[in-house]
C-alpha atoms as a PDB file:
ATOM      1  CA  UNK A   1      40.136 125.179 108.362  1.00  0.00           C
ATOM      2  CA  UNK A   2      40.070 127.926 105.276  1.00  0.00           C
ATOM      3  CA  UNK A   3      42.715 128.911 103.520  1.00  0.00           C
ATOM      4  CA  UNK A   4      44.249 131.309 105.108  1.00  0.00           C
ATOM      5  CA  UNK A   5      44.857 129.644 108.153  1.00  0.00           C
ATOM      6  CA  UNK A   6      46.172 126.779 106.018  1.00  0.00           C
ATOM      7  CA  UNK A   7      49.024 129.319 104.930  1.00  0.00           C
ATOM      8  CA  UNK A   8      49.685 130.088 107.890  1.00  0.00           C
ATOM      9  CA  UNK A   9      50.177 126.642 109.580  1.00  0.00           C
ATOM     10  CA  UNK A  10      52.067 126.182 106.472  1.00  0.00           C
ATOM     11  CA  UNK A  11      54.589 129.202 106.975  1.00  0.00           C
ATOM     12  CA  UNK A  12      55.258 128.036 110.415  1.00  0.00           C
ATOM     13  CA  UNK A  13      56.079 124.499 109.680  1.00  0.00           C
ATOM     14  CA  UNK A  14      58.575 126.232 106.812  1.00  0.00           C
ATOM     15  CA  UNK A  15      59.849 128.343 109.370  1.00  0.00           C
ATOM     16  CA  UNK A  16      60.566 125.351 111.610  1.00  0.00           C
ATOM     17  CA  UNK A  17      61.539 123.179 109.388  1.00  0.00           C
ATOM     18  CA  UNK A  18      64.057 125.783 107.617  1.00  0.00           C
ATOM     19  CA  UNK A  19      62.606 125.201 104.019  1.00  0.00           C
ATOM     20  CA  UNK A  20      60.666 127.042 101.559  1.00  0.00           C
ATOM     21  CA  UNK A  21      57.505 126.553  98.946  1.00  0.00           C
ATOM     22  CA  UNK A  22      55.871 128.659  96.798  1.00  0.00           C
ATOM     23  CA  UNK A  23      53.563 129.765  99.482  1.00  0.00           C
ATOM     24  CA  UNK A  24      55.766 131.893 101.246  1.00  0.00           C
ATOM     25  CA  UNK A  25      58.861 132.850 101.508  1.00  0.00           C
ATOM     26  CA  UNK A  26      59.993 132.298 105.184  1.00  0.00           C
ATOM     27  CA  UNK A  27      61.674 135.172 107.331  1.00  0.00           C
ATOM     28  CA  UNK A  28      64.215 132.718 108.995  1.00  0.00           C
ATOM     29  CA  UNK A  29      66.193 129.686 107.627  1.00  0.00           C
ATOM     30  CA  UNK A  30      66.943 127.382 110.785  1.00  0.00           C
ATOM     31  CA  UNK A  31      69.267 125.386 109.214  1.00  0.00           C
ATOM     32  CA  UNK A  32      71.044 128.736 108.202  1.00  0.00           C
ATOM     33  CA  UNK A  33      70.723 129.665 111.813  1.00  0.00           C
ATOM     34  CA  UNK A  34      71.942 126.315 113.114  1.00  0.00           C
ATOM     35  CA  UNK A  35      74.980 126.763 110.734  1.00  0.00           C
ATOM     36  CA  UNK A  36      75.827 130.048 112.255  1.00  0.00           C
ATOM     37  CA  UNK A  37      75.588 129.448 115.463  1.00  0.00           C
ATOM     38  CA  UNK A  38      77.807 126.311 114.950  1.00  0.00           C
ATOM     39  CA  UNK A  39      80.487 127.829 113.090  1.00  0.00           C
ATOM     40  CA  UNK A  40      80.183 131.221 115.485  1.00  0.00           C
ATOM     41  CA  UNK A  41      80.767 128.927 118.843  1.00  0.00           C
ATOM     42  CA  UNK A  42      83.255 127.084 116.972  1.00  0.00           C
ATOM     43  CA  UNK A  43      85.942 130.493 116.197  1.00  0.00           C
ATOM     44  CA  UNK A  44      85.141 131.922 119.454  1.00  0.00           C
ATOM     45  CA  UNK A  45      86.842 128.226 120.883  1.00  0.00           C
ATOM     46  CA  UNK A  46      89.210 128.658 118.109  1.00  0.00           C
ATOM     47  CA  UNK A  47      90.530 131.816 118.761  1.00  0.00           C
ATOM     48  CA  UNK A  48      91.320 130.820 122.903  1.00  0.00           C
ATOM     49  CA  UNK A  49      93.362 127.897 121.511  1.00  0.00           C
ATOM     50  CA  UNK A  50      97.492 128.244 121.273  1.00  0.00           C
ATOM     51  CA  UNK A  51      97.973 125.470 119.068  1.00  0.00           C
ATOM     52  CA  UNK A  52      95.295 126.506 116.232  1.00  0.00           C
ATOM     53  CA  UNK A  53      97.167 129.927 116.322  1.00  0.00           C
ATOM     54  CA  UNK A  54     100.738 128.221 116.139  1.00  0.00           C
ATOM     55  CA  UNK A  55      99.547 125.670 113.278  1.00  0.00           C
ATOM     56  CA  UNK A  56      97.709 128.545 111.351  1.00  0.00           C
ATOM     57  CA  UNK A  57     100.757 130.454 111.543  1.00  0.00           C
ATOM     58  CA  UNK A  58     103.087 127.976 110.316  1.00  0.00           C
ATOM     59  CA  UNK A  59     100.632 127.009 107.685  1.00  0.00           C
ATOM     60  CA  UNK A  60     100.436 130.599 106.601  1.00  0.00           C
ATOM     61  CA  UNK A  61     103.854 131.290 106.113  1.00  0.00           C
ATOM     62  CA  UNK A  62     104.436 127.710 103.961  1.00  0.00           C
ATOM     63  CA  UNK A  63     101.660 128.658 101.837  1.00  0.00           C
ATOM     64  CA  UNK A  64     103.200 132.070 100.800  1.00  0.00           C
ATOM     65  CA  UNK A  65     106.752 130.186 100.551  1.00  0.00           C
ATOM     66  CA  UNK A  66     104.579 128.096  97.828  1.00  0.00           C
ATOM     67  CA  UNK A  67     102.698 131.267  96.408  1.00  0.00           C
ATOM     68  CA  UNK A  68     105.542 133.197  96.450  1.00  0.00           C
ATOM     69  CA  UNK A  69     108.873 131.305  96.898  1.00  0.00           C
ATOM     70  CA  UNK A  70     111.244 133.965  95.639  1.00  0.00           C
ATOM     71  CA  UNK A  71     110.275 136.325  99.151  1.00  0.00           C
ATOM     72  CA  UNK A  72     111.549 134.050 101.180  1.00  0.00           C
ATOM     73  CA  UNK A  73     114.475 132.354  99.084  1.00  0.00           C
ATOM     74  CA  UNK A  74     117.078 136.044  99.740  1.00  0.00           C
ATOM     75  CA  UNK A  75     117.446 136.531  96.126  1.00  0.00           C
ATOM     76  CA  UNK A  76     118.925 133.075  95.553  1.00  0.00           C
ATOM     77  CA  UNK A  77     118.021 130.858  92.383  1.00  0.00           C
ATOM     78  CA  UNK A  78     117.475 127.324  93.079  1.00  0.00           C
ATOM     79  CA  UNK A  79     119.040 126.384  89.348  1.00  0.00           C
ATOM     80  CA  UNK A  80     122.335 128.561  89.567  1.00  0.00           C
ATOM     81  CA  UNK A  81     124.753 126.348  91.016  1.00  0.00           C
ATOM     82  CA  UNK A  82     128.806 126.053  91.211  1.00  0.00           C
ATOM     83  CA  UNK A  83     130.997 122.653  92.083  1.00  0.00           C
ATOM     84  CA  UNK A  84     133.079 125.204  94.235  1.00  0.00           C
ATOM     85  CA  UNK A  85     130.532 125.632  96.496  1.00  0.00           C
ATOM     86  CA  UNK A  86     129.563 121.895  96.550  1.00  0.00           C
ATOM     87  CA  UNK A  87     128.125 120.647 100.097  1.00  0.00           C
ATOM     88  CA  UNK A  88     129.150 124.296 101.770  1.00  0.00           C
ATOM     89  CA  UNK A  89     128.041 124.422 105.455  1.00  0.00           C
ATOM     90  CA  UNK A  90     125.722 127.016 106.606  1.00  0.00           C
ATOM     91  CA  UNK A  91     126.706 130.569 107.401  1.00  0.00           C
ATOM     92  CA  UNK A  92     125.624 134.045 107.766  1.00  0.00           C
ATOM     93  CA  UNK A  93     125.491 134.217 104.271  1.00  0.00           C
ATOM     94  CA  UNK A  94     123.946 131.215 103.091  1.00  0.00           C
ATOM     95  CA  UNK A  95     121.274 130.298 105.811  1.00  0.00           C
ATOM     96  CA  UNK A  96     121.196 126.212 104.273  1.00  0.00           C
ATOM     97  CA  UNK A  97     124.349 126.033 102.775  1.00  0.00           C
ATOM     98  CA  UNK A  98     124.777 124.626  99.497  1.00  0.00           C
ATOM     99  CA  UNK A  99     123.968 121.254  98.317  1.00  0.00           C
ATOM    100  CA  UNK A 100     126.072 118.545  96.321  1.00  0.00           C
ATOM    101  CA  UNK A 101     126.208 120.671  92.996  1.00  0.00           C
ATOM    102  CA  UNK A 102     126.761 123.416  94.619  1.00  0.00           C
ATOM    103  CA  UNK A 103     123.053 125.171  94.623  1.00  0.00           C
ATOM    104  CA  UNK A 104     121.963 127.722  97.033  1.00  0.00           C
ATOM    105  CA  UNK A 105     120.375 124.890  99.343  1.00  0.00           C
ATOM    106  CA  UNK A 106     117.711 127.931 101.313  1.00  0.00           C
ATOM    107  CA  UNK A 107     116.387 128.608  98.006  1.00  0.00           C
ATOM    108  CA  UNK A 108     115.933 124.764  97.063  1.00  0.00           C
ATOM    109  CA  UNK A 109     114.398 124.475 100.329  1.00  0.00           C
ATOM    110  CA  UNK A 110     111.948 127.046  99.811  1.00  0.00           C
ATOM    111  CA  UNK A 111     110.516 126.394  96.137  1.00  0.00           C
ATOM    112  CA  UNK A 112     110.573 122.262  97.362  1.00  0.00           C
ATOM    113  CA  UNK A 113     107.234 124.375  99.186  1.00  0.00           C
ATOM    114  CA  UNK A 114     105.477 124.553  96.406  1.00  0.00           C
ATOM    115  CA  UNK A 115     105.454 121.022  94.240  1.00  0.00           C
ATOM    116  CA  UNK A 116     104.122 119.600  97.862  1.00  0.00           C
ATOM    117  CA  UNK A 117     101.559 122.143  98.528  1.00  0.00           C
ATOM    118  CA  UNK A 118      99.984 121.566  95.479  1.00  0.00           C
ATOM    119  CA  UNK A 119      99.964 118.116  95.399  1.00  0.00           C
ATOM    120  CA  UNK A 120      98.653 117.977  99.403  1.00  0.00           C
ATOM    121  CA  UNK A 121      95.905 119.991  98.499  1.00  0.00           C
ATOM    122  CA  UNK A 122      95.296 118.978  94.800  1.00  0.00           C
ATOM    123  CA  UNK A 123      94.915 115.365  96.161  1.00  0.00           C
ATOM    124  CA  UNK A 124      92.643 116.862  99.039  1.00  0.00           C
ATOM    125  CA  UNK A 125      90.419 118.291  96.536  1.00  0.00           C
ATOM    126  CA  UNK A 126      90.301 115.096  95.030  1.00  0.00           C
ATOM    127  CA  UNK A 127      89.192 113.166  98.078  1.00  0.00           C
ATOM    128  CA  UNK A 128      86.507 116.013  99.475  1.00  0.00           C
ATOM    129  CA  UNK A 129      85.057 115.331  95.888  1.00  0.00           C
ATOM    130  CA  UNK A 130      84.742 111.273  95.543  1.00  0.00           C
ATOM    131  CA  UNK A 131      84.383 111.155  99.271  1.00  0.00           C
ATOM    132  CA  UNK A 132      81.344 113.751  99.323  1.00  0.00           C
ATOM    133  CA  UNK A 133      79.383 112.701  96.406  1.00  0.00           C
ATOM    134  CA  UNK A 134      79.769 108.193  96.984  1.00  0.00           C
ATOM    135  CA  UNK A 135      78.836 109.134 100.793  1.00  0.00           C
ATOM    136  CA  UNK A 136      76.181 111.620 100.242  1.00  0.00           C
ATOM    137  CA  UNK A 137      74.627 109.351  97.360  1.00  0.00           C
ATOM    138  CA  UNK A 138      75.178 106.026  99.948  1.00  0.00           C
ATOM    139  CA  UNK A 139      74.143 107.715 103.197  1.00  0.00           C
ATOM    140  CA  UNK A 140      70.697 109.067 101.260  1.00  0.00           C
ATOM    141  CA  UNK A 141      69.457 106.529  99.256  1.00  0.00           C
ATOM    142  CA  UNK A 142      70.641 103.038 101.484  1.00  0.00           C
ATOM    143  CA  UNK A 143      69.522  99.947 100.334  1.00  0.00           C
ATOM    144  CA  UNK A 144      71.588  98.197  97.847  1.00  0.00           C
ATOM    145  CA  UNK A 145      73.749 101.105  96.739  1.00  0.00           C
ATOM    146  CA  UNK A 146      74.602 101.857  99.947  1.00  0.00           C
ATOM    147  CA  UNK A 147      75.542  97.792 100.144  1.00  0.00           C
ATOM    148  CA  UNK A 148      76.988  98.344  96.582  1.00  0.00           C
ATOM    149  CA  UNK A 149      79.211 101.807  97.226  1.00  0.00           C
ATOM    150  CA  UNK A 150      80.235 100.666 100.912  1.00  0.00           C
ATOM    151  CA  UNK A 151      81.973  97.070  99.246  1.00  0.00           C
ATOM    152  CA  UNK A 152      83.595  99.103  96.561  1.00  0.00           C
ATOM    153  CA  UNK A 153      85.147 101.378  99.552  1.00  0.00           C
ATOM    154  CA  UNK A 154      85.989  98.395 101.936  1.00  0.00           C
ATOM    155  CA  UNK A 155      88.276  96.798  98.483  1.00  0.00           C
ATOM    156  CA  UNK A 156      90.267 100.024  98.355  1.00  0.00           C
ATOM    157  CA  UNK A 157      90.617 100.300 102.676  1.00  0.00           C
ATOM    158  CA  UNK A 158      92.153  96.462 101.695  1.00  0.00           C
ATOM    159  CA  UNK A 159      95.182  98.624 100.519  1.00  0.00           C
ATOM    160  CA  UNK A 160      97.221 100.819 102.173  1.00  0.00           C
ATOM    161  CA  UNK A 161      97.232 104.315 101.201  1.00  0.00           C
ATOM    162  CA  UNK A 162     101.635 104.201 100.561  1.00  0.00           C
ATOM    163  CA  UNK A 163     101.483 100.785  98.643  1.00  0.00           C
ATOM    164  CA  UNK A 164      98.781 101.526  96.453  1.00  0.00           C
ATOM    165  CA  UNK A 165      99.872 104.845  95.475  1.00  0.00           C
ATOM    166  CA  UNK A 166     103.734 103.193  94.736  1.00  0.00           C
ATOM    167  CA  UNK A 167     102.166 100.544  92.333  1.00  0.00           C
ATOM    168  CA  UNK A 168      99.754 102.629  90.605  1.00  0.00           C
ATOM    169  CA  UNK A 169     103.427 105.438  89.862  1.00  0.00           C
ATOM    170  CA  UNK A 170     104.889 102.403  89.266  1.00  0.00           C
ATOM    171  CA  UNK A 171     103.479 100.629  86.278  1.00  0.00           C
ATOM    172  CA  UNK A 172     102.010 104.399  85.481  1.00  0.00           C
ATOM    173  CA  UNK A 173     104.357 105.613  82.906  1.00  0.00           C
ATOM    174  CA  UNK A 174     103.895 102.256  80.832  1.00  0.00           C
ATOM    175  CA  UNK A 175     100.804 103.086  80.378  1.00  0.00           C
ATOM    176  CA  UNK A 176      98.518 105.518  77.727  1.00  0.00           C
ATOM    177  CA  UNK A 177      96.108 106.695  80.551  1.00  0.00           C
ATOM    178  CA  UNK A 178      96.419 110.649  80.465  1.00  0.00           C
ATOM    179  CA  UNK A 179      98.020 112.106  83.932  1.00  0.00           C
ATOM    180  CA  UNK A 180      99.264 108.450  85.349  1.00  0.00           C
ATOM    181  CA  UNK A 181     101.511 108.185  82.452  1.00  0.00           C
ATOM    182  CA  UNK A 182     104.069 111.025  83.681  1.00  0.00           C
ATOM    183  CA  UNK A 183     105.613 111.686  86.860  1.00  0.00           C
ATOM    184  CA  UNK A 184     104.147 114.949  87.657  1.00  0.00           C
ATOM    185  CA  UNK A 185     102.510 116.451  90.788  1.00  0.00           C
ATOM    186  CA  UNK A 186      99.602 115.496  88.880  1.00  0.00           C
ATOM    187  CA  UNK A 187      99.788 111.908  88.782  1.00  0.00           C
ATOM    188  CA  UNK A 188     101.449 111.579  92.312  1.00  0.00           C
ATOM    189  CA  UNK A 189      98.084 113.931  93.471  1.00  0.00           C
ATOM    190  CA  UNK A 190      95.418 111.693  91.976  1.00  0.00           C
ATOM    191  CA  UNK A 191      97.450 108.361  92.928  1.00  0.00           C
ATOM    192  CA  UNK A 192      97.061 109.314  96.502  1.00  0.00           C
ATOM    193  CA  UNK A 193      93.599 110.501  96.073  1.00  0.00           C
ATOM    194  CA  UNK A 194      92.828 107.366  94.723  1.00  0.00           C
ATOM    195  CA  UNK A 195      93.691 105.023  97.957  1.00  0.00           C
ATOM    196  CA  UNK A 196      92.705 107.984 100.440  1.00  0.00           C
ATOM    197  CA  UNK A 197      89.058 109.054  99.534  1.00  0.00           C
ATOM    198  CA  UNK A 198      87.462 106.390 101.369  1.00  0.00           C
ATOM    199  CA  UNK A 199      87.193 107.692 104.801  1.00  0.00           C
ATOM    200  CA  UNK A 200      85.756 110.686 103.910  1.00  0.00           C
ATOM    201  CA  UNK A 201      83.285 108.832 101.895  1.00  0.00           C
ATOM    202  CA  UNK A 202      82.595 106.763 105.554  1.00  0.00           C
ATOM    203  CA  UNK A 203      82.567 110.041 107.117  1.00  0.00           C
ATOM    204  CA  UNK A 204      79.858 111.910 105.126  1.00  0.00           C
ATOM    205  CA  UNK A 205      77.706 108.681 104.400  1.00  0.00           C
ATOM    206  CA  UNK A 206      77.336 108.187 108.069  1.00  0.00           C
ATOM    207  CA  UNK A 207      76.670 112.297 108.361  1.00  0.00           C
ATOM    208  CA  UNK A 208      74.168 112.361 105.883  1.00  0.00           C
ATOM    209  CA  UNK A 209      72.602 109.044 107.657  1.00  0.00           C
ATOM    210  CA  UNK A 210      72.046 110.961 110.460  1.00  0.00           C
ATOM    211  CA  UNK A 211      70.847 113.924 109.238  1.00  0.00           C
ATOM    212  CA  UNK A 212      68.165 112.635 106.876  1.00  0.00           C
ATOM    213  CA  UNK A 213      65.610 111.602 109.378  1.00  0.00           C
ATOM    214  CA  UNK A 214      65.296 114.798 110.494  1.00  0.00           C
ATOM    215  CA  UNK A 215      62.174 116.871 110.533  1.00  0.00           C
ATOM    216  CA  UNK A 216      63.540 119.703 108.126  1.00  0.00           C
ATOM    217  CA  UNK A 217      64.418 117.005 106.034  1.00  0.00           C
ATOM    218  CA  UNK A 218      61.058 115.574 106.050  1.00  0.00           C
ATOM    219  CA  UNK A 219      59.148 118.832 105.779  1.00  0.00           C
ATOM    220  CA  UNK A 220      61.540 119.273 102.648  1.00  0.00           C
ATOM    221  CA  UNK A 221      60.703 116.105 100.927  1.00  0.00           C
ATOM    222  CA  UNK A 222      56.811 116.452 102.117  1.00  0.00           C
ATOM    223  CA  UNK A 223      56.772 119.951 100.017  1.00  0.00           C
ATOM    224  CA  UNK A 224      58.211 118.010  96.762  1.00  0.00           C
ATOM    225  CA  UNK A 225      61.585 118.899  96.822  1.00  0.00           C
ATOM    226  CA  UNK A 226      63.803 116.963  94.984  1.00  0.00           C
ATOM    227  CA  UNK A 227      66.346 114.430  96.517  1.00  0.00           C
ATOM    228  CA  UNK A 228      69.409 116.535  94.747  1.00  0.00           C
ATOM    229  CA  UNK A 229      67.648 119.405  96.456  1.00  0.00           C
ATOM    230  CA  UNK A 230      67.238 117.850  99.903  1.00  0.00           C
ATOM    231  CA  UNK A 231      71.221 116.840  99.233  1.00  0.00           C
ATOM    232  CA  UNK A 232      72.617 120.092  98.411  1.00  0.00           C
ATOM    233  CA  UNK A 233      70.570 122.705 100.761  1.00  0.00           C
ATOM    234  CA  UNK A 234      69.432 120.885 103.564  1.00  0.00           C
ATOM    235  CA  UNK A 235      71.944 117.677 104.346  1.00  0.00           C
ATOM    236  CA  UNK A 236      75.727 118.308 103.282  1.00  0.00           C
ATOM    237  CA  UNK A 237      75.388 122.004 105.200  1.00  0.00           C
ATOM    238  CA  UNK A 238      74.903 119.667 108.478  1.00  0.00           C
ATOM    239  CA  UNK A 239      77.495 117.185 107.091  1.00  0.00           C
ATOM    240  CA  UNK A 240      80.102 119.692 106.614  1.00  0.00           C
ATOM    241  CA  UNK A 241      82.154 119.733 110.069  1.00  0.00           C
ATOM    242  CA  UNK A 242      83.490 116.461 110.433  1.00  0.00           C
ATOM    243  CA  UNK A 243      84.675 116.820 106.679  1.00  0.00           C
ATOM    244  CA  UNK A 244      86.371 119.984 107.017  1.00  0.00           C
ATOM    245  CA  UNK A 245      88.421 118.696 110.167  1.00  0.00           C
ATOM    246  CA  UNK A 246      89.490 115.249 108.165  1.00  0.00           C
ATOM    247  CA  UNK A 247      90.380 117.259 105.136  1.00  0.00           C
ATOM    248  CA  UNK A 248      92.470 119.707 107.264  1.00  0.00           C
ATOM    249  CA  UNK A 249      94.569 116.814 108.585  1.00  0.00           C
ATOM    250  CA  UNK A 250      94.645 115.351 105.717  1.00  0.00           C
ATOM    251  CA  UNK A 251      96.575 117.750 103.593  1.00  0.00           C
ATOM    252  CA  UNK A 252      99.533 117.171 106.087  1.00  0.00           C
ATOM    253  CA  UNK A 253      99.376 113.312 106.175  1.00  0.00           C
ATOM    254  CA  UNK A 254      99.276 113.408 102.288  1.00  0.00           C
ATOM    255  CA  UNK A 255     102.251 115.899 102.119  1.00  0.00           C
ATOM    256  CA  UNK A 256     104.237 113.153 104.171  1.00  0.00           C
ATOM    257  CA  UNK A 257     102.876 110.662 101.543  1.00  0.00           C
ATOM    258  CA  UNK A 258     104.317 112.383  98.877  1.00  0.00           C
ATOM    259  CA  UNK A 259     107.715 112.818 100.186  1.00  0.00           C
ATOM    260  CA  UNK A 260     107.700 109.428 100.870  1.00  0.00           C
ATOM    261  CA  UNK A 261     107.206 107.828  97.444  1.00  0.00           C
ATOM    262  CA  UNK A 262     109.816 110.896  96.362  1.00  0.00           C
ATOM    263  CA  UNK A 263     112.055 109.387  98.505  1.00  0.00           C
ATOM    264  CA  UNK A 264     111.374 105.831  96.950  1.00  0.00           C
ATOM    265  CA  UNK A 265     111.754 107.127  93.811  1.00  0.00           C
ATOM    266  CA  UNK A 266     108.400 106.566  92.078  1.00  0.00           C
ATOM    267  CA  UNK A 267     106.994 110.040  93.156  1.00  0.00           C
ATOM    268  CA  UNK A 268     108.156 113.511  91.855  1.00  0.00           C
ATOM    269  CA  UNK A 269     111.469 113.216  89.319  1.00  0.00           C
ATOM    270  CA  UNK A 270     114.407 115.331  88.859  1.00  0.00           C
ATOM    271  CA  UNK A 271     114.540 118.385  87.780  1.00  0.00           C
ATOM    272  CA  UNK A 272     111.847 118.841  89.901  1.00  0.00           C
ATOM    273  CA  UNK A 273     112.411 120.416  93.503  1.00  0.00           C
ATOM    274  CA  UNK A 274     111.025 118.299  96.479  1.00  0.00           C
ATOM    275  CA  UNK A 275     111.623 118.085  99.658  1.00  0.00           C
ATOM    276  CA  UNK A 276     111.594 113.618  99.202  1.00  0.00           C
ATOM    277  CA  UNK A 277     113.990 114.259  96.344  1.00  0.00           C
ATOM    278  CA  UNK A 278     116.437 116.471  98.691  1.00  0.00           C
ATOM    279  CA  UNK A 279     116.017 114.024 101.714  1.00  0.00           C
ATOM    280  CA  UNK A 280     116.940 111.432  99.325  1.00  0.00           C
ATOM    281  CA  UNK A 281     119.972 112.545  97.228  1.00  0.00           C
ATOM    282  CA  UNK A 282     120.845 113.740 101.364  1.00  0.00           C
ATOM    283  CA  UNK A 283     120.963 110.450 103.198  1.00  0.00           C
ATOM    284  CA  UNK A 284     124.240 109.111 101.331  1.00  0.00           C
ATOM    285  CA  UNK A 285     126.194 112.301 102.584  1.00  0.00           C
ATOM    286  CA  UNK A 286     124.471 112.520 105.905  1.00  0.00           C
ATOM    287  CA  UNK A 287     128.001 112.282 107.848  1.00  0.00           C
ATOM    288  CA  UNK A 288     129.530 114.802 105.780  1.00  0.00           C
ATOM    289  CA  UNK A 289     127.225 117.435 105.129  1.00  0.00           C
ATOM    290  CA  UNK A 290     123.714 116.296 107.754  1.00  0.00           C
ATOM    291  CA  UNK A 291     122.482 119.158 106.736  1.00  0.00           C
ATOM    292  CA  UNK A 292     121.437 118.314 103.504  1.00  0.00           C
ATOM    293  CA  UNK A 293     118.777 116.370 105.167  1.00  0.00           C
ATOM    294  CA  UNK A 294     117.933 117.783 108.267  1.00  0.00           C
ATOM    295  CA  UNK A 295     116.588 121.188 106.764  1.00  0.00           C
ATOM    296  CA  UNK A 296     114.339 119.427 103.994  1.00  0.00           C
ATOM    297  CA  UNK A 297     112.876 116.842 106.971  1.00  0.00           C
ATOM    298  CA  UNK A 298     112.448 119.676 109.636  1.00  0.00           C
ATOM    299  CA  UNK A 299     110.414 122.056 107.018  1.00  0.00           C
ATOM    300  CA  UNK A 300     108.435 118.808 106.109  1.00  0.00           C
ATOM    301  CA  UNK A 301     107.899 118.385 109.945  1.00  0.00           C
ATOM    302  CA  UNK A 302     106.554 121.864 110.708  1.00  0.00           C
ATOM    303  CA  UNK A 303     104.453 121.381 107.565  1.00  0.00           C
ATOM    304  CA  UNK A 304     102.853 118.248 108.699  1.00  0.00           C
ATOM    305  CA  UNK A 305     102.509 119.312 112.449  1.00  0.00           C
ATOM    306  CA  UNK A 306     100.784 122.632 110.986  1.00  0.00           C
ATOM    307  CA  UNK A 307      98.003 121.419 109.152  1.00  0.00           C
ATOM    308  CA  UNK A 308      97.664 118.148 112.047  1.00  0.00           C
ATOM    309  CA  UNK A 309      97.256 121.272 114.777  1.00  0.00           C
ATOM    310  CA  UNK A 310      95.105 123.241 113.396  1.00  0.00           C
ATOM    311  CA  UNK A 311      92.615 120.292 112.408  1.00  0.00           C
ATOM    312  CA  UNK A 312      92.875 119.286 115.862  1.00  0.00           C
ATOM    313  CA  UNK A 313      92.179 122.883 117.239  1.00  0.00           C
ATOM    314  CA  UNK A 314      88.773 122.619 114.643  1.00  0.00           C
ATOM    315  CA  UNK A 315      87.795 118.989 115.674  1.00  0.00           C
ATOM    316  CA  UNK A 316      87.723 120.581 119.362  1.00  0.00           C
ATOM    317  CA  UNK A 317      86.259 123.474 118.596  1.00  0.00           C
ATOM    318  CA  UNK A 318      83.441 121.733 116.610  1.00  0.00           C
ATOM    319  CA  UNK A 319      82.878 119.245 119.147  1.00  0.00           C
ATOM    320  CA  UNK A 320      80.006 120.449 121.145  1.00  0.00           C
ATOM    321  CA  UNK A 321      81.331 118.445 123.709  1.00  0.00           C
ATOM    322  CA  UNK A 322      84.265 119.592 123.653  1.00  0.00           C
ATOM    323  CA  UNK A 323      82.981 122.710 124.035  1.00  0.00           C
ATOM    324  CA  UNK A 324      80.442 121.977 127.353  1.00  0.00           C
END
């Protein structure tokens, strides 16, 4: 066979195999093509589905009441309070009412938005980043640090996301260890981070398991690419989906988780605004004034239900078959 033709059987198997050499420089990527077609099936199903547009809306609007709280507070500040106003039902002119101190409770309400959006997705962040890189790193190489990584996750599945998070606040702050040591949506992000990467880790490992007996995978590491290579441009692009949908329903779940350790008082602390905090200075006046905790827990609910929907909506829509 001369050269020539060499090239050319060469080109083809890059074009095939959706990888490149120095040879050529192929006129179509199929794992590019794959990707697009994936993600272009998946938003047509996404855009005939109720509950994606009802989650996406709701999630919208909470994530410019934590961008921008003051739009959607009616001019009210959250710290300007009066004892004459103290536990004030709603009315036409104050939405919420007012709380025990007598603070505008709508605007409390609102910026509460923010300290649990951050820490949702800050702790998301978080996970997508251990859980990516121990799976990817397990799922490719096997053996014994698959063995090795896949024991290390199975000690933190031993406990539960709430209970680890509450001891690790706990006995936090009487500690030196940067970011633990305070209170802060900081150390209540990476506490929860800490007990909830592990399924994503099981998720991409088993992804990138898959995916790495491939023949585009093969034709990658037959032309010398490198196994970060091989990780980075040809796997985790094929290990994406089931991630994204996990880390979309995630950021509700962990929202819940924070305003649960708020509520048992070793998450966010006062002065800080929170929707656990209001729920919990709420429940001891919950005859007199139930609205101190009903309008904290029902924006917590739509919040949760929000990101839960529209994950759903993407699992479906991702699901090829789903889709048939």
């Amino acid at each position: 066979m001369t050269d020539p033709q060499q090239q050319q059987d060469l080109r083809h198997d890059e074009v095939l195999a959706g990888t490149t050499t120095g040879l050529a420089e192929p006129s179509l990527d199929v794992t590019d093509e794959r990707q697009n077609s994936l993600w272009s099936d998946a938003w047509k199903t996404l855009k005939r589905n109720p509950l994606f547009w009802i989650g996406a809306v709701f999630g919208l609007i909470f994530t410019l009441m934590a961008i921008a709280p003051q739009w959607f507070a009616r001019g009210a500040d959250p710290r300007s309070c009066s004892l004459s106003n103290s536990r004030q039902t709603p009315s036409a002119e104050h939405w919420f009412g007012f709380d025990q101190q007598g603070c505008d409770y709508l605007a409390n309400v609102v910026y509460g938005a923010r300290s649990s959006l951050i820490i949702g997705v800050t702790a998301v962040l978080v996970v997508l980043l251990l859980g990516i890189v121990v799976g990817a790193i397990a799922g490719y190489f096997g053996g014994f640090t698959d063995g090795l990584l896949a024991r290390i996750a199975d000690i933190f599945y031993g406990l539960p996301l709430i209970l680890g998070a509450l001891v690790l606040l706990r006995v936090g702050p009487s500690t030196d260890i940067p970011i633990i040591n305070t209170r802060g949506p900081g150390a209540v992000a990476l506490a929860l981070a800490l007990f909830g990467w592990m399924t994503a880790m099981r998720l991409v490992r088993s992804q990138v398991i898959a995916v790495k007996s491939s023949d585009y995978v093969a034709a990658a590491r037959a032309m010398g690419a490198s196994s970060p290579r091989i990780l980075v441009r040809h796997i985790l692009p094929n290990a994406v989906a089931p991630v994204l949908v996990y880390a979309t329903i995630t950021i509700g779940v962990l929202i819940a988780a924070e305003a649960t350790l708020t509520y048992l008082g070793v998450g966010l602390q006062r002065p800080a605004i929170s929707w656990g905090l209001q729920i919990d200075a709420g429940q001891d006046l919950l005859r007199t004034a139930p609205h101190l905790v009903l309008f904290p827990s029902l924006i917590l609910t739509l919040t949760v239900m929000a990101f839960i929907m529209m994950g759903d909506a993407l699992r479906d829509a991702l699901d090829p078959r789903q889709r048939a």
